[in-house]
N, C-alpha and C. Protein backbone atom coordinates (compact mmCIF):
# COMPACT_ATOMS: atom_id res chain seq x y z
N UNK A 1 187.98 70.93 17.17
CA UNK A 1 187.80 72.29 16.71
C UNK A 1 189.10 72.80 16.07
N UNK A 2 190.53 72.35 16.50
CA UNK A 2 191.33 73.11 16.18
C UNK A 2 191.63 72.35 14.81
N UNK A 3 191.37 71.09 14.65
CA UNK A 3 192.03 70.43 13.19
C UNK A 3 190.77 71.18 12.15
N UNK A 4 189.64 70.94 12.75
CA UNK A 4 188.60 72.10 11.81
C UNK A 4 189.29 73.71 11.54
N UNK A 5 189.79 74.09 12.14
CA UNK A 5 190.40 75.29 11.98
C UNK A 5 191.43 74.86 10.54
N UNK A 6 192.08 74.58 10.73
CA UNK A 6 192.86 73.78 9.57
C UNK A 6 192.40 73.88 8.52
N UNK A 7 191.27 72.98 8.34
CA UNK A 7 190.34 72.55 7.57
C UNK A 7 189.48 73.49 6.45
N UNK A 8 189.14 74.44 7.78
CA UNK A 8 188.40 75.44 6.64
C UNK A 8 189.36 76.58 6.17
N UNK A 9 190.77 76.84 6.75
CA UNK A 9 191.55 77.68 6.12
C UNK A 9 191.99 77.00 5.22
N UNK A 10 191.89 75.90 4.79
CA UNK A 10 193.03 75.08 3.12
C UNK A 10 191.51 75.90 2.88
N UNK A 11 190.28 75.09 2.74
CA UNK A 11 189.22 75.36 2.25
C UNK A 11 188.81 77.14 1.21
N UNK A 12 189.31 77.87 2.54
CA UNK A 12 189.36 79.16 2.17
C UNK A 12 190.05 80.02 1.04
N UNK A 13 191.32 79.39 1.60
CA UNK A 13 192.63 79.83 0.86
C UNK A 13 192.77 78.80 -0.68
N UNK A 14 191.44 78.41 -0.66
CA UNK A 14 191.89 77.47 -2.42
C UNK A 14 192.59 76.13 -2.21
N UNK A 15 192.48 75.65 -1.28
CA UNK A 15 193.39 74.30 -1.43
C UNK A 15 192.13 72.65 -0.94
N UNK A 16 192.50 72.17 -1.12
CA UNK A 16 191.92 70.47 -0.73
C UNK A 16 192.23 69.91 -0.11
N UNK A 17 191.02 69.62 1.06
CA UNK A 17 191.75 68.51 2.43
C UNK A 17 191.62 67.10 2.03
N UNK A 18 192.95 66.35 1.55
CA UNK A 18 192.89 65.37 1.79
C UNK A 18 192.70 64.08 2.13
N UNK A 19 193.41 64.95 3.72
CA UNK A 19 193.72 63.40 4.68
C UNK A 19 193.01 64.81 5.96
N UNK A 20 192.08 64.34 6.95
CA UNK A 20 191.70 64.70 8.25
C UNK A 20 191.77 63.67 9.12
N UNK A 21 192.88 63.70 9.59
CA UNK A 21 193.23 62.82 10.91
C UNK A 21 193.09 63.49 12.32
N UNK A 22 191.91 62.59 13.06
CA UNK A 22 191.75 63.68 14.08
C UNK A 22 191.68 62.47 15.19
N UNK A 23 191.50 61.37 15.50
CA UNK A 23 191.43 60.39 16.80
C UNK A 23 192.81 59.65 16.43
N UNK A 24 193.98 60.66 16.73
CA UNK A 24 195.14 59.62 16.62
C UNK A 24 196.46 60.63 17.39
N UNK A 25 197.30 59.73 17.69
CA UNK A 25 198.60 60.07 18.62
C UNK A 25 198.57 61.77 18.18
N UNK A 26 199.06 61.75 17.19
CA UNK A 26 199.32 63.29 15.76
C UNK A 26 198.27 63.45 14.97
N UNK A 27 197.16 64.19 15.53
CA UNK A 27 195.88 64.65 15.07
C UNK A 27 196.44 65.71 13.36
N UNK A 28 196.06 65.62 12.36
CA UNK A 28 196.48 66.42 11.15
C UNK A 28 195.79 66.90 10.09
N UNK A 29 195.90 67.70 9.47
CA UNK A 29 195.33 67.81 8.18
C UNK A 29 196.00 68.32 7.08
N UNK A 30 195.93 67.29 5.90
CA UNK A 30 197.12 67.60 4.53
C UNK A 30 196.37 68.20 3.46
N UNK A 31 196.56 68.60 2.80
CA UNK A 31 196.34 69.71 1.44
C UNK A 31 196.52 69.21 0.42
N UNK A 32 195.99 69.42 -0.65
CA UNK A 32 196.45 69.32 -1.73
C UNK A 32 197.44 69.94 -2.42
N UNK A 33 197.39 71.15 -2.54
CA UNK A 33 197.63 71.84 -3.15
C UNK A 33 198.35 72.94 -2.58
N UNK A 34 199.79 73.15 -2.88
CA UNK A 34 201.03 74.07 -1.99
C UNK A 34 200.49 75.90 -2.47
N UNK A 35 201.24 76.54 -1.10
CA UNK A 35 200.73 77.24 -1.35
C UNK A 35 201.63 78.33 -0.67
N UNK A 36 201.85 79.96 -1.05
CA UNK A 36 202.52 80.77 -0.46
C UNK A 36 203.18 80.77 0.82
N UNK A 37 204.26 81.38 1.19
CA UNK A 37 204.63 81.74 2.78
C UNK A 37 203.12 81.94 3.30
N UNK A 38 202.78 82.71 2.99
CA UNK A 38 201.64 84.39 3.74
C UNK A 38 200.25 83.06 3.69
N UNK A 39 200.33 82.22 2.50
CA UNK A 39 198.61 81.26 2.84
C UNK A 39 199.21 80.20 3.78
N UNK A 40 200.59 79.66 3.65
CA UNK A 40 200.74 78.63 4.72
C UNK A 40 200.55 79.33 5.87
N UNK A 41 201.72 80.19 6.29
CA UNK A 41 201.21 80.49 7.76
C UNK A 41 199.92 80.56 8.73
N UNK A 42 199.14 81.08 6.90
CA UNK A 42 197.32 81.47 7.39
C UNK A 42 196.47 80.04 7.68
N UNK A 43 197.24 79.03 7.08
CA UNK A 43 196.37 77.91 7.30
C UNK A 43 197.00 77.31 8.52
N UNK A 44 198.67 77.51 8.98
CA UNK A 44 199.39 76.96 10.28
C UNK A 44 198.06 77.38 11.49
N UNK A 45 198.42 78.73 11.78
CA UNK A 45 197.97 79.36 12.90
C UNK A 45 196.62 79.39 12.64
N UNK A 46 195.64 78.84 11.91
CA UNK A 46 194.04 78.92 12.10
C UNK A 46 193.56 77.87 12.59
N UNK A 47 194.37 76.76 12.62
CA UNK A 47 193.78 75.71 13.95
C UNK A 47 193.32 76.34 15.44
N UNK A 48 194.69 77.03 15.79
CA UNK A 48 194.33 77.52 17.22
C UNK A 48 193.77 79.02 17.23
N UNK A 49 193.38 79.92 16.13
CA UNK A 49 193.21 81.14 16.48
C UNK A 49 191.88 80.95 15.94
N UNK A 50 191.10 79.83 15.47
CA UNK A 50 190.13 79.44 15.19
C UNK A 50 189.22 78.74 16.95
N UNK A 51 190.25 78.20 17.33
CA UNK A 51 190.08 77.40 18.76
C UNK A 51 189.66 78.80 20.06
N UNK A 52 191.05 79.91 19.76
CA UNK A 52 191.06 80.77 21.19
C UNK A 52 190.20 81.69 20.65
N UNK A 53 189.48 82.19 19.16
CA UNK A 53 189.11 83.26 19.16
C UNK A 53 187.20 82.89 19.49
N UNK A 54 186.72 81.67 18.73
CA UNK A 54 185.83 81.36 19.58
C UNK A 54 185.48 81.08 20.88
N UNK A 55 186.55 80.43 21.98
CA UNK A 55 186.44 80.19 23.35
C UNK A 55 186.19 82.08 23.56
N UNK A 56 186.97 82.61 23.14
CA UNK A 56 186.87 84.14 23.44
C UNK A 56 185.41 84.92 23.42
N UNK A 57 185.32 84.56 22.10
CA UNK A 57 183.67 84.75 21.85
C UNK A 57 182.72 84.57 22.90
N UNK A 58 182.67 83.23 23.14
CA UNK A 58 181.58 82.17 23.79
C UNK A 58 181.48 82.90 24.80
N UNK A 59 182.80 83.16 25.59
CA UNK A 59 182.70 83.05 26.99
C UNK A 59 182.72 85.06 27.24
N UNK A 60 182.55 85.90 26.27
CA UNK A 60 182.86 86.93 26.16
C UNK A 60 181.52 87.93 25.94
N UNK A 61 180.54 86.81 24.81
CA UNK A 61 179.48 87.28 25.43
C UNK A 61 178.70 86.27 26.27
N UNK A 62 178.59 85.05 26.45
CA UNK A 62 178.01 84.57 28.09
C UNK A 62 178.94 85.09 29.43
N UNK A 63 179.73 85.69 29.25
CA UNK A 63 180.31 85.89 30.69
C UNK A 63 180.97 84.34 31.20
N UNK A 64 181.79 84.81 32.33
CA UNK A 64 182.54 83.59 32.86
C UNK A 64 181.68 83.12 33.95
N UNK A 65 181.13 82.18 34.03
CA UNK A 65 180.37 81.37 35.22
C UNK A 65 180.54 80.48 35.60
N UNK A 66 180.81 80.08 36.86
CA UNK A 66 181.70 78.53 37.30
C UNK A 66 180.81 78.04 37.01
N UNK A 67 181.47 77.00 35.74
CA UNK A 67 180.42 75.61 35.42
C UNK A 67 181.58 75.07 34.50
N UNK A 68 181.19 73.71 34.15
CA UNK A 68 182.30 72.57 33.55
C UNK A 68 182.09 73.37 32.15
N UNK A 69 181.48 74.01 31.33
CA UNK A 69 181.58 74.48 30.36
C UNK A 69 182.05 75.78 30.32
N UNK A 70 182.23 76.67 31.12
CA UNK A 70 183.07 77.72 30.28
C UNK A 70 184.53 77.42 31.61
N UNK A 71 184.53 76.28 31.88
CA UNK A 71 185.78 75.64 32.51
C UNK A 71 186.18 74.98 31.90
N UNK A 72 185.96 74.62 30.66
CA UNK A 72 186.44 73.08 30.27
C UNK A 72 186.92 74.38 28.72
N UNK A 73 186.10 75.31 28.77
CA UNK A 73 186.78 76.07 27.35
C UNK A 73 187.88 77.17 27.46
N UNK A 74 187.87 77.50 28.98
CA UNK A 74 188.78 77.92 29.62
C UNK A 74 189.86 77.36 29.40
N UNK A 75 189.83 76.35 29.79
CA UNK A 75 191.13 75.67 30.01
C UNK A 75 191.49 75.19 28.47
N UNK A 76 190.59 74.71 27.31
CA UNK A 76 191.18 74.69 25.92
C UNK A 76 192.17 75.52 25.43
N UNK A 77 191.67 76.96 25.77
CA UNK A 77 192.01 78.10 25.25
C UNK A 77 193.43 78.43 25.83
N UNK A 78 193.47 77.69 27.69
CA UNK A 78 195.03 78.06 28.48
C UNK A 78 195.75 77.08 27.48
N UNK A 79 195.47 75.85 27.28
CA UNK A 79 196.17 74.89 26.63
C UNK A 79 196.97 75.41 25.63
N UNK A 80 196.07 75.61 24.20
CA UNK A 80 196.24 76.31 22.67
C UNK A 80 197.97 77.24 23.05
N UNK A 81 197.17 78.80 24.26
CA UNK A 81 198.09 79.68 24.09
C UNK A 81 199.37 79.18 24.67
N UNK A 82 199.27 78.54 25.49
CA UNK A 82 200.37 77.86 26.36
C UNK A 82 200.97 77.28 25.69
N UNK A 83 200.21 76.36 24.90
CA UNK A 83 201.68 75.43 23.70
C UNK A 83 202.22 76.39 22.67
N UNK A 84 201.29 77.35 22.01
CA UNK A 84 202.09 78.17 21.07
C UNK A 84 203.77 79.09 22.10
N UNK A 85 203.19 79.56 23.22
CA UNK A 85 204.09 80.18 23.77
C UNK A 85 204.95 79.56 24.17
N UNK A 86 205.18 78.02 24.87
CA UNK A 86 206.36 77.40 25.00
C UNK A 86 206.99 76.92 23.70
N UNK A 87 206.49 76.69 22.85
CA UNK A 87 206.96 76.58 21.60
C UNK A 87 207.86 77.58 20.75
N UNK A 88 206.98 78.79 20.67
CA UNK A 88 207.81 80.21 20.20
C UNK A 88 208.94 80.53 21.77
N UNK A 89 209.37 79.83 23.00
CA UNK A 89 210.18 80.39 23.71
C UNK A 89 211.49 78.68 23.40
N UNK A 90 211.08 77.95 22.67
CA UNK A 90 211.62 76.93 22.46
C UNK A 90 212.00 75.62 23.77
N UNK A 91 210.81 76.00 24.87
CA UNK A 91 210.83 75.06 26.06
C UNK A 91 210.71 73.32 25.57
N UNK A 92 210.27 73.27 24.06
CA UNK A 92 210.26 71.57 23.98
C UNK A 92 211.08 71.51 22.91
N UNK A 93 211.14 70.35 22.27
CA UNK A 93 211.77 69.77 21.21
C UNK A 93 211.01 69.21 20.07
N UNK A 94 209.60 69.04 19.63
CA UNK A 94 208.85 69.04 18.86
C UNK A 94 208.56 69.90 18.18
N UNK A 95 208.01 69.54 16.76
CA UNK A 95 207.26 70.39 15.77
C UNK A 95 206.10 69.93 16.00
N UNK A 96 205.64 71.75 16.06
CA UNK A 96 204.06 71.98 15.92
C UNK A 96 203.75 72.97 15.02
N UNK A 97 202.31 73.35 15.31
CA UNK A 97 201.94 74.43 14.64
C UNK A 97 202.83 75.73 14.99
N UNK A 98 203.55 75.94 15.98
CA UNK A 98 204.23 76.94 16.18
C UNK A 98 205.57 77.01 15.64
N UNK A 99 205.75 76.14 15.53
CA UNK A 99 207.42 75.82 15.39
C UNK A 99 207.30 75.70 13.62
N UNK A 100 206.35 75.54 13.16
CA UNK A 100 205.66 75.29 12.13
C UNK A 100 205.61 76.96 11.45
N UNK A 101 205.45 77.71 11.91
CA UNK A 101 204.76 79.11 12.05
C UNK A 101 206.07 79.71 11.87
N UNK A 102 206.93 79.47 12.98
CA UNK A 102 208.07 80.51 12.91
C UNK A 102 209.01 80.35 11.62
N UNK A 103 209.19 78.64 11.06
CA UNK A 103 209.68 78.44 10.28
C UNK A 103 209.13 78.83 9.03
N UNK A 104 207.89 78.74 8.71
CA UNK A 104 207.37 79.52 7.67
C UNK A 104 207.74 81.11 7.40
N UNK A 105 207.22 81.80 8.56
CA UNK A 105 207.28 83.26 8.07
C UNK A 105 208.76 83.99 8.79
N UNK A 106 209.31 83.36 9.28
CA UNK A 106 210.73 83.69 10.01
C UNK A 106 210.35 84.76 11.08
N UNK A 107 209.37 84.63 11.65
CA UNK A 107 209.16 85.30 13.43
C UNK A 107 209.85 84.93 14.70
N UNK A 108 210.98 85.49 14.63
CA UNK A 108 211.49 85.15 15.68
C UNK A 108 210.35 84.70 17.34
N UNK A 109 210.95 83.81 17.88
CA UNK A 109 210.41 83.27 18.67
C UNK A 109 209.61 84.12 19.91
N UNK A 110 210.98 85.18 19.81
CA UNK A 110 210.26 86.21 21.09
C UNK A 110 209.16 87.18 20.67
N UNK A 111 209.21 87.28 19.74
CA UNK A 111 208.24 87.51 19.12
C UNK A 111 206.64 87.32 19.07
N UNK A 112 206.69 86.25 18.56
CA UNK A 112 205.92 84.98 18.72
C UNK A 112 204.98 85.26 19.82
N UNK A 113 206.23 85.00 20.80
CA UNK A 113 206.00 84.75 22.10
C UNK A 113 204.88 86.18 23.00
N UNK A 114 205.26 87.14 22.85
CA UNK A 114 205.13 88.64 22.66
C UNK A 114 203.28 88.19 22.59
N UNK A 115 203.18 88.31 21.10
CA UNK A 115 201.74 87.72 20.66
C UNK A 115 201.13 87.35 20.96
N UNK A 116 201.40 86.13 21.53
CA UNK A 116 200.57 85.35 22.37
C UNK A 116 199.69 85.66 24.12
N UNK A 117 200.98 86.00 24.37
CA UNK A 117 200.77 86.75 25.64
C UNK A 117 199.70 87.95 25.59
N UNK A 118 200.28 88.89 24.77
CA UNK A 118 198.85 89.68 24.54
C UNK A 118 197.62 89.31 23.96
N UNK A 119 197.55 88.34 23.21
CA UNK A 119 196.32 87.67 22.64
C UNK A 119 195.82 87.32 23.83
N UNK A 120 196.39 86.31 24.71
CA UNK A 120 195.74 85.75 25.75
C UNK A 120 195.83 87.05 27.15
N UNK A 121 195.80 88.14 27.06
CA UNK A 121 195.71 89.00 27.91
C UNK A 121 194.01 89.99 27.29
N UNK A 122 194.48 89.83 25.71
CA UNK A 122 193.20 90.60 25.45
C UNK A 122 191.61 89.96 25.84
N UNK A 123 192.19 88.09 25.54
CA UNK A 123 191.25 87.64 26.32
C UNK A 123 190.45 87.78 27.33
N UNK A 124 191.39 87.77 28.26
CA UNK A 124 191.38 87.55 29.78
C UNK A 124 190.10 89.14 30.07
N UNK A 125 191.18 90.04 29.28
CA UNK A 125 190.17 91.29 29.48
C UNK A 125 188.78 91.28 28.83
N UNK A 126 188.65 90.61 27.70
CA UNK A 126 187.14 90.79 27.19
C UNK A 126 186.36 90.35 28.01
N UNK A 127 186.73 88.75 28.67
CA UNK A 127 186.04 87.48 29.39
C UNK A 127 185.67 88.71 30.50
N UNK A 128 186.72 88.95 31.09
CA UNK A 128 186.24 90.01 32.67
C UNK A 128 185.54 91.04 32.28
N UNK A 129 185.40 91.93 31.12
CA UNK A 129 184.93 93.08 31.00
C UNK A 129 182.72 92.03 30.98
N UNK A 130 183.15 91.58 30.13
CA UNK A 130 181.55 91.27 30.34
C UNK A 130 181.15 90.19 31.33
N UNK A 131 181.60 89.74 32.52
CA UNK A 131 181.47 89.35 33.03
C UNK A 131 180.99 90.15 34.48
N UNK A 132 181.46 91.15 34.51
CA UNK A 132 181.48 92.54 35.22
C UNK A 132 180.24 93.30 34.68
N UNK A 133 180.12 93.55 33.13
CA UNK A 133 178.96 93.98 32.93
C UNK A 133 177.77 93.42 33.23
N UNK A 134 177.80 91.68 33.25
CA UNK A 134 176.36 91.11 33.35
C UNK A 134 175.55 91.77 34.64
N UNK A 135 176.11 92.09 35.34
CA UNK A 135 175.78 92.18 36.64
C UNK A 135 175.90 93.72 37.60
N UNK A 136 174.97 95.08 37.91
CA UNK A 136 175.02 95.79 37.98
C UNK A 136 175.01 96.03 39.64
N UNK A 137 175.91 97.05 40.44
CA UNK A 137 175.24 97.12 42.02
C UNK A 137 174.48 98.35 41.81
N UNK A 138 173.50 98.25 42.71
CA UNK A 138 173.11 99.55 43.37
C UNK A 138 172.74 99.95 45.00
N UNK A 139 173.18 101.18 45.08
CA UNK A 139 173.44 101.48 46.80
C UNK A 139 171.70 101.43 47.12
N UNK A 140 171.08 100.36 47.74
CA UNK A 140 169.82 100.42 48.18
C UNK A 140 169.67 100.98 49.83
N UNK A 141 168.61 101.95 50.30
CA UNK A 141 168.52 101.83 51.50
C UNK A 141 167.88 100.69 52.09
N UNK A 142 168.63 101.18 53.52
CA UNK A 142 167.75 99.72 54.32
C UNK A 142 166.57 99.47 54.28
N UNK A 143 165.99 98.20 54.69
CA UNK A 143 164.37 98.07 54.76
C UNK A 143 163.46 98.99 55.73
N UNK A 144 164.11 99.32 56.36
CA UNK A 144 163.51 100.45 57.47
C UNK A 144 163.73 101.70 57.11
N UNK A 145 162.91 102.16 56.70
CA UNK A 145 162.80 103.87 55.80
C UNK A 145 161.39 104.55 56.85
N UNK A 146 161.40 104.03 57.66
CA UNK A 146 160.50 105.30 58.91
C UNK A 146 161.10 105.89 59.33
N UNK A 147 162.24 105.42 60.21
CA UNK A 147 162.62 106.21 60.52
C UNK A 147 164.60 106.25 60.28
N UNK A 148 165.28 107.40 59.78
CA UNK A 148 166.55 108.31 59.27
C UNK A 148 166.97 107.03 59.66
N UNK A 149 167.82 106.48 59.17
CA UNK A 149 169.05 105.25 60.03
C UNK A 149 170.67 105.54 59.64
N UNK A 150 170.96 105.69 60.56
CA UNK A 150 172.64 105.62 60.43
C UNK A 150 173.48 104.33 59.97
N UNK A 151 172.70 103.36 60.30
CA UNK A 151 173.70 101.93 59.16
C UNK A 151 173.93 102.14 57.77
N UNK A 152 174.73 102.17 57.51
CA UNK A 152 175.01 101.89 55.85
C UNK A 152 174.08 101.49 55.32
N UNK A 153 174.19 102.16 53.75
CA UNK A 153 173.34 101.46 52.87
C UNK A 153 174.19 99.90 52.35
N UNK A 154 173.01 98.52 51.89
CA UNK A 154 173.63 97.53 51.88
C UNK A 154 173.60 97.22 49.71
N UNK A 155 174.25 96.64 49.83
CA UNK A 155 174.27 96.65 48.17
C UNK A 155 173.76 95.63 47.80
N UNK A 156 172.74 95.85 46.59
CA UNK A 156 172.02 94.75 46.01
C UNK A 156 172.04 94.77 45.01
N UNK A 157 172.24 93.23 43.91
CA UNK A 157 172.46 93.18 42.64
C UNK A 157 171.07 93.18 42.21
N UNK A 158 170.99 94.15 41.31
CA UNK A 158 169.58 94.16 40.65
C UNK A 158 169.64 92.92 39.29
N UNK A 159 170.46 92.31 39.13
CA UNK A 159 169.86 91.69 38.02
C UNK A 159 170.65 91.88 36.51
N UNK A 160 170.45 91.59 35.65
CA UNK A 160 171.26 91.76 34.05
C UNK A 160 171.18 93.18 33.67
N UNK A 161 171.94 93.32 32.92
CA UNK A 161 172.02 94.75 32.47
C UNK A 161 171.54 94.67 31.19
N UNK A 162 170.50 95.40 30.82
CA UNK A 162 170.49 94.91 29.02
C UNK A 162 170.89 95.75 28.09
């Protein structure tokens, strides 16, 4: 998904994919055709904002539900932001798309870094906000309605909200 991200931003931005190298050590995709600060950057960072903004989607309107699939896109999405952010804080020694990014448009790292964090916070909040919505309580009385009862009312999920 993320070298497709790539892919359709040359696509977008006027340029020609090449070479798509995707089952190898350095997964890549080359261009034809060079192109601005402002379109490189747009084609750097659309691998992964192509990657976290759909996991975002997916799991934003299905809600988060323990299962190997919105676990396995979960964890894509920790991956993506996690390498851009150790990257923009300069924790490795490789070029990537981030390191890639800063050198293009001159964003300082903390910066960068800044970004990410809130990207992956706005996440976090969409994923929980509808995950919270799927599911509504309401204060039901007990099954025994003859006679007044002093136990608490017990809470029962009625079901989807539509």
């Amino acid at each position: 998904m993320h070298e497709a991200g790539h892919a359709v931003a040359t696509w977008i931005s006027g340029g020609h994919v090449i070479e798509f190298v995707l089952f190898s050590g350095v997964p890549h995709v080359v261009s034809t055709r060079a192109a601005s600060h402002a379109i490189e950057a747009f084609r750097i960072a659309s691998g992964s904002a192509l990657t976290v903004s759909l996991i975002i989607s997916i799991l934003g309107l299905w809600g988060w539900r323990r299962s190997i699939i919105t676990e396995t896109l979960g964890l894509f999405a920790l991956i993506e932001i996690t390498g851009w952010i150790a990257s923009a804080l300069q924790l490795g020694d490789s070029q990537n798309d981030a390191t890639d990014f800063m050198a293009c448009t001159g964003i300082s790292g903390f910066i960068l870094g800044i970004i990410c964090v809130c990207v992956a916070l706005l996440g976090v909040i969409i994923i929980a906000r509808s995950s919270r919505r799927r599911y509504r309580c309401a204060l039901v009385p007990p099954r025994d309605t003859a006679a007044p009862s002093s136990s608490p009312a017990t809470v029962q999920v009625l079901g989807r909200v539509a």
